[in-house]
Protein backbone atom coordinates (compact mmCIF):
# COMPACT_ATOMS: atom_id res chain seq x y z
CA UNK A 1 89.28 71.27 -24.97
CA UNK A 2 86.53 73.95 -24.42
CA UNK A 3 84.00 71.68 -23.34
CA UNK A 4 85.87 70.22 -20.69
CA UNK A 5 86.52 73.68 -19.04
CA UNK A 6 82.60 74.28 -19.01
CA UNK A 7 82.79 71.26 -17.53
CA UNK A 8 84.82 72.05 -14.98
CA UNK A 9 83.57 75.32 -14.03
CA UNK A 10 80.02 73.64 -13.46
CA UNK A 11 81.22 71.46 -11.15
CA UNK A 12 83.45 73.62 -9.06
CA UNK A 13 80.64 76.26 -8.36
CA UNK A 14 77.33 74.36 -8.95
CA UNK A 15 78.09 73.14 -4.89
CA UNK A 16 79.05 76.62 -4.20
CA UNK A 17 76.07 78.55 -5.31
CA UNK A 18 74.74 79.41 -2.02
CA UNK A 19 77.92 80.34 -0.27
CA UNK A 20 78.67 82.77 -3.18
CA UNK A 21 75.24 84.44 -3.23
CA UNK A 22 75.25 84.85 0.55
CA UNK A 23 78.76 86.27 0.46
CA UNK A 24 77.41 89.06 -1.93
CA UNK A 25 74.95 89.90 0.16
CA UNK A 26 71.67 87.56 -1.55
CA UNK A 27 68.69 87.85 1.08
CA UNK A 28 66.59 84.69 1.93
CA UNK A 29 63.76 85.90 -0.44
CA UNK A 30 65.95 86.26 -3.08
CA UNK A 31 68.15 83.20 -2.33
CA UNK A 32 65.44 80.70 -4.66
CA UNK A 33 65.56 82.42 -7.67
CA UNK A 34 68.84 83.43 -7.87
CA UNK A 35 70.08 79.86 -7.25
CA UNK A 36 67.33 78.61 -9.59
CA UNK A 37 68.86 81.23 -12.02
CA UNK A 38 72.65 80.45 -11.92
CA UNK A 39 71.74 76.81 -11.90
CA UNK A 40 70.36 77.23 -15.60
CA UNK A 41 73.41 79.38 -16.75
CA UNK A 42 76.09 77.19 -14.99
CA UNK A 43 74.33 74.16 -17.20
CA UNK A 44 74.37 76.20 -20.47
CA UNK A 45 77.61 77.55 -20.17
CA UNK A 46 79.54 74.59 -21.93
CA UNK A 47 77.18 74.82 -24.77
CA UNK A 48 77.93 78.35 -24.67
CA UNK A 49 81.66 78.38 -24.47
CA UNK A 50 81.61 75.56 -27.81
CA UNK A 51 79.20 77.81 -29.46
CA UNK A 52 81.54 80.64 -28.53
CA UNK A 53 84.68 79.09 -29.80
CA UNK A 54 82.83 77.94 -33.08
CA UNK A 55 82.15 81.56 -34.22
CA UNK A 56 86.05 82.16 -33.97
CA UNK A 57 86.70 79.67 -36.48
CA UNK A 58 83.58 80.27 -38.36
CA UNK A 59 84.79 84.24 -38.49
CA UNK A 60 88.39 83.22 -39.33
CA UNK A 61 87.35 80.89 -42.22
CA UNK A 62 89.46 78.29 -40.58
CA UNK A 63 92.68 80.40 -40.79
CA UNK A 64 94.28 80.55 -37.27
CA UNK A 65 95.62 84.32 -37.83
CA UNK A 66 92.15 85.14 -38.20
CA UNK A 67 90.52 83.49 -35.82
CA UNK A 68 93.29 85.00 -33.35
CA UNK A 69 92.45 88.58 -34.44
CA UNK A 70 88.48 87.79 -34.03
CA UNK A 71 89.15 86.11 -30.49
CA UNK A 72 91.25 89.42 -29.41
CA UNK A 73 88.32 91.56 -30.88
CA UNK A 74 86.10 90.13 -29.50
CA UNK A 75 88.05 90.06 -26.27
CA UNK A 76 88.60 93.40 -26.05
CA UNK A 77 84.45 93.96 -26.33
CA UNK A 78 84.06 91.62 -23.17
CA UNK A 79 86.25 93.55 -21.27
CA UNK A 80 85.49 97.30 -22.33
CA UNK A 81 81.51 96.42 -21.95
CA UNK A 82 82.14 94.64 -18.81
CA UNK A 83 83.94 97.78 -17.58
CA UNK A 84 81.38 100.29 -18.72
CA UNK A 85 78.81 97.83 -16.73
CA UNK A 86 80.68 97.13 -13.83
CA UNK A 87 81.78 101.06 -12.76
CA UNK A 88 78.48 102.27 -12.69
CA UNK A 89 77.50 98.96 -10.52
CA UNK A 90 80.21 99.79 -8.09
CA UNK A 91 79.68 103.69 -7.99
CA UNK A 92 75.83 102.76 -7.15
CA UNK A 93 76.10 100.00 -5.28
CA UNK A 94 73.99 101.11 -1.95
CA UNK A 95 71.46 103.04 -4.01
CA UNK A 96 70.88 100.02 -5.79
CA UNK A 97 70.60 97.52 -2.73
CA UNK A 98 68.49 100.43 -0.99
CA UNK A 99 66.47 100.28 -4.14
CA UNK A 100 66.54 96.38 -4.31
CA UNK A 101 66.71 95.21 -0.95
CA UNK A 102 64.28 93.94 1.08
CA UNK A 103 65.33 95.71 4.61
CA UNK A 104 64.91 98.63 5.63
């Protein structure tokens, strides 16, 4: 079940790479290695999403309670780690492109 959603999300935005990039602003120096980049990940993420799915039943010993309680934990890390990264993104987003840009 996993591997097909990997599967799927591969597909849908390997085509799409550029148009995303360039809607968040990606310059043409950039452009290369971020698409060279996102092409690796977008590969690896099936693997990563079995691998992923494994630990919960490796960390709930094949009990489906447990594995349920591990998936929600380790939900609830995604999101509060993606929250503490994404704020300070947001908050300093033109310092950062002024810092990473290459315009002037």
């Amino acid at each position: 079940m996993i591997a097909p959603i990997g599967i799927m999300f591969t597909v849908a935005l390997l085509p799409n790479l550029r148009a995303v990039f360039v809607s968040v602003g990606a310059t043409p120096t950039i452009m290369p290695v971020a698409l060279e980049y996102a092409a690796t990940i977008l590969f690896r993420y099936t693997t990563m999403l079995v691998n992923i799915v494994n630990g919960f039943v490796g960390w709930g010993a094949r009990d489906l309670a447990r594995v349920l309680k591990a998936a929600k934990f380790l939900l609830s890390m995604v999101v509060a780690l993606s929250i503490a990264y994404s704020v300070p993104v947001v908050v300093f987003a033109r310092p950062l492109v002024r810092l990473l840009g290459d315009s002037e």
